[in-house]
Protein backbone atom coordinates (compact mmCIF):
# COMPACT_ATOMS: atom_id res chain seq x y z
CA UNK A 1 0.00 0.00 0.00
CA UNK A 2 1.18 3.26 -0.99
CA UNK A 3 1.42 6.72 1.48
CA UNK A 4 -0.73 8.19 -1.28
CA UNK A 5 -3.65 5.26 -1.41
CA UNK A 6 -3.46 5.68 2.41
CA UNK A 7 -4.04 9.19 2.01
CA UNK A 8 -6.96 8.71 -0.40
CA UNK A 9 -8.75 6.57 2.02
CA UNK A 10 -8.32 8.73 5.42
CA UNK A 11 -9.86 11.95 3.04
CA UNK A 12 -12.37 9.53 1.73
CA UNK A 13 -13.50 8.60 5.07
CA UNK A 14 -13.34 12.34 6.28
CA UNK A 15 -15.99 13.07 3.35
CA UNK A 16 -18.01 10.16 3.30
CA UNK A 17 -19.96 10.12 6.49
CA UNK A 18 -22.65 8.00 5.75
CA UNK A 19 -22.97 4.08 6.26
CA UNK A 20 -23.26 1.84 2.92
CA UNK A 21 -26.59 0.46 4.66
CA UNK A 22 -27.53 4.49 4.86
CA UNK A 23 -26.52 5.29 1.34
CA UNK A 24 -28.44 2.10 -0.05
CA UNK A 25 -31.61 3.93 1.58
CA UNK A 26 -31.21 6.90 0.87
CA UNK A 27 -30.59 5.96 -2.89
CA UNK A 28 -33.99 4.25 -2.96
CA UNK A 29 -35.55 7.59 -2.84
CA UNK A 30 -37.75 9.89 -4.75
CA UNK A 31 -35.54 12.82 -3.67
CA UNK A 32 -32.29 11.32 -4.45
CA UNK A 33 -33.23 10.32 -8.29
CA UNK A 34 -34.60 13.84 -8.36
CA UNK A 35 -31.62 15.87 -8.21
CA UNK A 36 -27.75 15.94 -9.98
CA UNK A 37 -26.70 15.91 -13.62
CA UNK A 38 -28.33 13.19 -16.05
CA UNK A 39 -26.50 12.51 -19.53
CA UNK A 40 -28.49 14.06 -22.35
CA UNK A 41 -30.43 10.44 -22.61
CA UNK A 42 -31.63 11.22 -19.21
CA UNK A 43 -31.13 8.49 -16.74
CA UNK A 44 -29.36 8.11 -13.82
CA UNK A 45 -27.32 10.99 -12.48
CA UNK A 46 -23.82 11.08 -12.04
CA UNK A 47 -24.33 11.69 -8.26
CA UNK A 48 -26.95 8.96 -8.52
CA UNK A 49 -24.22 6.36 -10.13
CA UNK A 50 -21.35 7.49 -8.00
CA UNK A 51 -23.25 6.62 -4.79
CA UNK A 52 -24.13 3.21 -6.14
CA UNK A 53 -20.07 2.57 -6.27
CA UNK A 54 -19.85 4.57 -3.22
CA UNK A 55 -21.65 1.59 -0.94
CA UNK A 56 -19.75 -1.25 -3.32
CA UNK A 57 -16.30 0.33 -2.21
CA UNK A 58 -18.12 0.60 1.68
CA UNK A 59 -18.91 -3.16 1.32
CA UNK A 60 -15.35 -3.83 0.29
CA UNK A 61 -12.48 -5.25 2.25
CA UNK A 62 -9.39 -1.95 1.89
CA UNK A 63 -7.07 -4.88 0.38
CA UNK A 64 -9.89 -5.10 -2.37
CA UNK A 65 -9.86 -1.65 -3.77
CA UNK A 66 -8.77 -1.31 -7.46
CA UNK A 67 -7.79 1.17 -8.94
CA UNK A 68 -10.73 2.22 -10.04
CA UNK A 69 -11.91 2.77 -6.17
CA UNK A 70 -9.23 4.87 -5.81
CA UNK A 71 -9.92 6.71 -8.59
CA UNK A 72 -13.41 7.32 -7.74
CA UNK A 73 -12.58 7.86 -4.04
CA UNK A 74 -10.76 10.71 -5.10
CA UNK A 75 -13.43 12.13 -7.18
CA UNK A 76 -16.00 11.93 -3.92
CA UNK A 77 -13.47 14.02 -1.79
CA UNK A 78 -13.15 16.65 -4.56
CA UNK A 79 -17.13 17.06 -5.37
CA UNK A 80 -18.12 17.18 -1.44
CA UNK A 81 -15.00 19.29 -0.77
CA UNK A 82 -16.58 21.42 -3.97
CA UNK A 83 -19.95 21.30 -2.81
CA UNK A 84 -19.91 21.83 0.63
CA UNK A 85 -18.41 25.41 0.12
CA UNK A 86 -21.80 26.19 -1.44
CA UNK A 87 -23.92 25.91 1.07
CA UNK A 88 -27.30 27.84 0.59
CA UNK A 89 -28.33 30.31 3.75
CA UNK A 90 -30.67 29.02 6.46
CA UNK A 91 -32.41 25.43 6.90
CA UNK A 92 -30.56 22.84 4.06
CA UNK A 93 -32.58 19.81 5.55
CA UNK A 94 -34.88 19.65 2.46
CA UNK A 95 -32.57 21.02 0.02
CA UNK A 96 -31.61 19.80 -3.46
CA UNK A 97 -28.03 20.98 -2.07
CA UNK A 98 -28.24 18.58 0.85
CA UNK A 99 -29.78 15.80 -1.73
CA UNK A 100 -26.94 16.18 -3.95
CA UNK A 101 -24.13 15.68 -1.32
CA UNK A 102 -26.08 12.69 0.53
CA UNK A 103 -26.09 11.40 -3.29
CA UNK A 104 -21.87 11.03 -3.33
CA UNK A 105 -22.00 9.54 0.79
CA UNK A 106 -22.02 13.35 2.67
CA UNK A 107 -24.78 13.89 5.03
CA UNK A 108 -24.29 17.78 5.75
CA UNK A 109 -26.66 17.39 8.82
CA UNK A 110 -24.36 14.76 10.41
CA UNK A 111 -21.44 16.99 10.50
């Protein structure tokens, strides 16, 4: 294992704050297949997609990670790092800013 994989998964854990069992849940929402980006076909979000392989890395032992985790485990820190900073004025519990984090594993409430 590598000082910079090791890094990757301490800033992962700092950004992802929400259980895979939590994530599943939330995923099986109205509110979380309402919000984030959809390809021009429409579909599934990007959000939407990257919390699905959000709870498979979760479910994963660390020595199981490809590199493909790692990429993607980098992504998730940079988007909630991103998107936290944006945080709309006054109550964000209904928000399509709060939906849109708790899509990519960040509950802002839990913080």
């Amino acid at each position: 294992m590598s000082d910079d994989q090791k890094e990757i998964r301490d800033d992962f854990a700092d950004a992802v704050n929400m259980t895979a069992s939590e994530l599943k849940q939330w995923l099986d929402t109205g509110e979380s297949k309402e919000v984030g980006q959809k390809s021009d076909g429409g579909g599934e979000s990007t959000g939407h997609e990257s919390g699905r392989h959000i709870v498979r890395i979760l479910e994963k032992k660390q020595g199981d990670y490809t590199d493909d985790d790692y990429a993607h485990m980098k992504k998730v820190v940079g988007y909630v790092a991103r998107h936290s900073k944006q945080r709309p004025k006054g109550d964000v519990h209904d928000t399509k800013w709060r939906w849109s984090l708790m899509n990519w594993g960040n509950d802002p409430e839990k913080d």
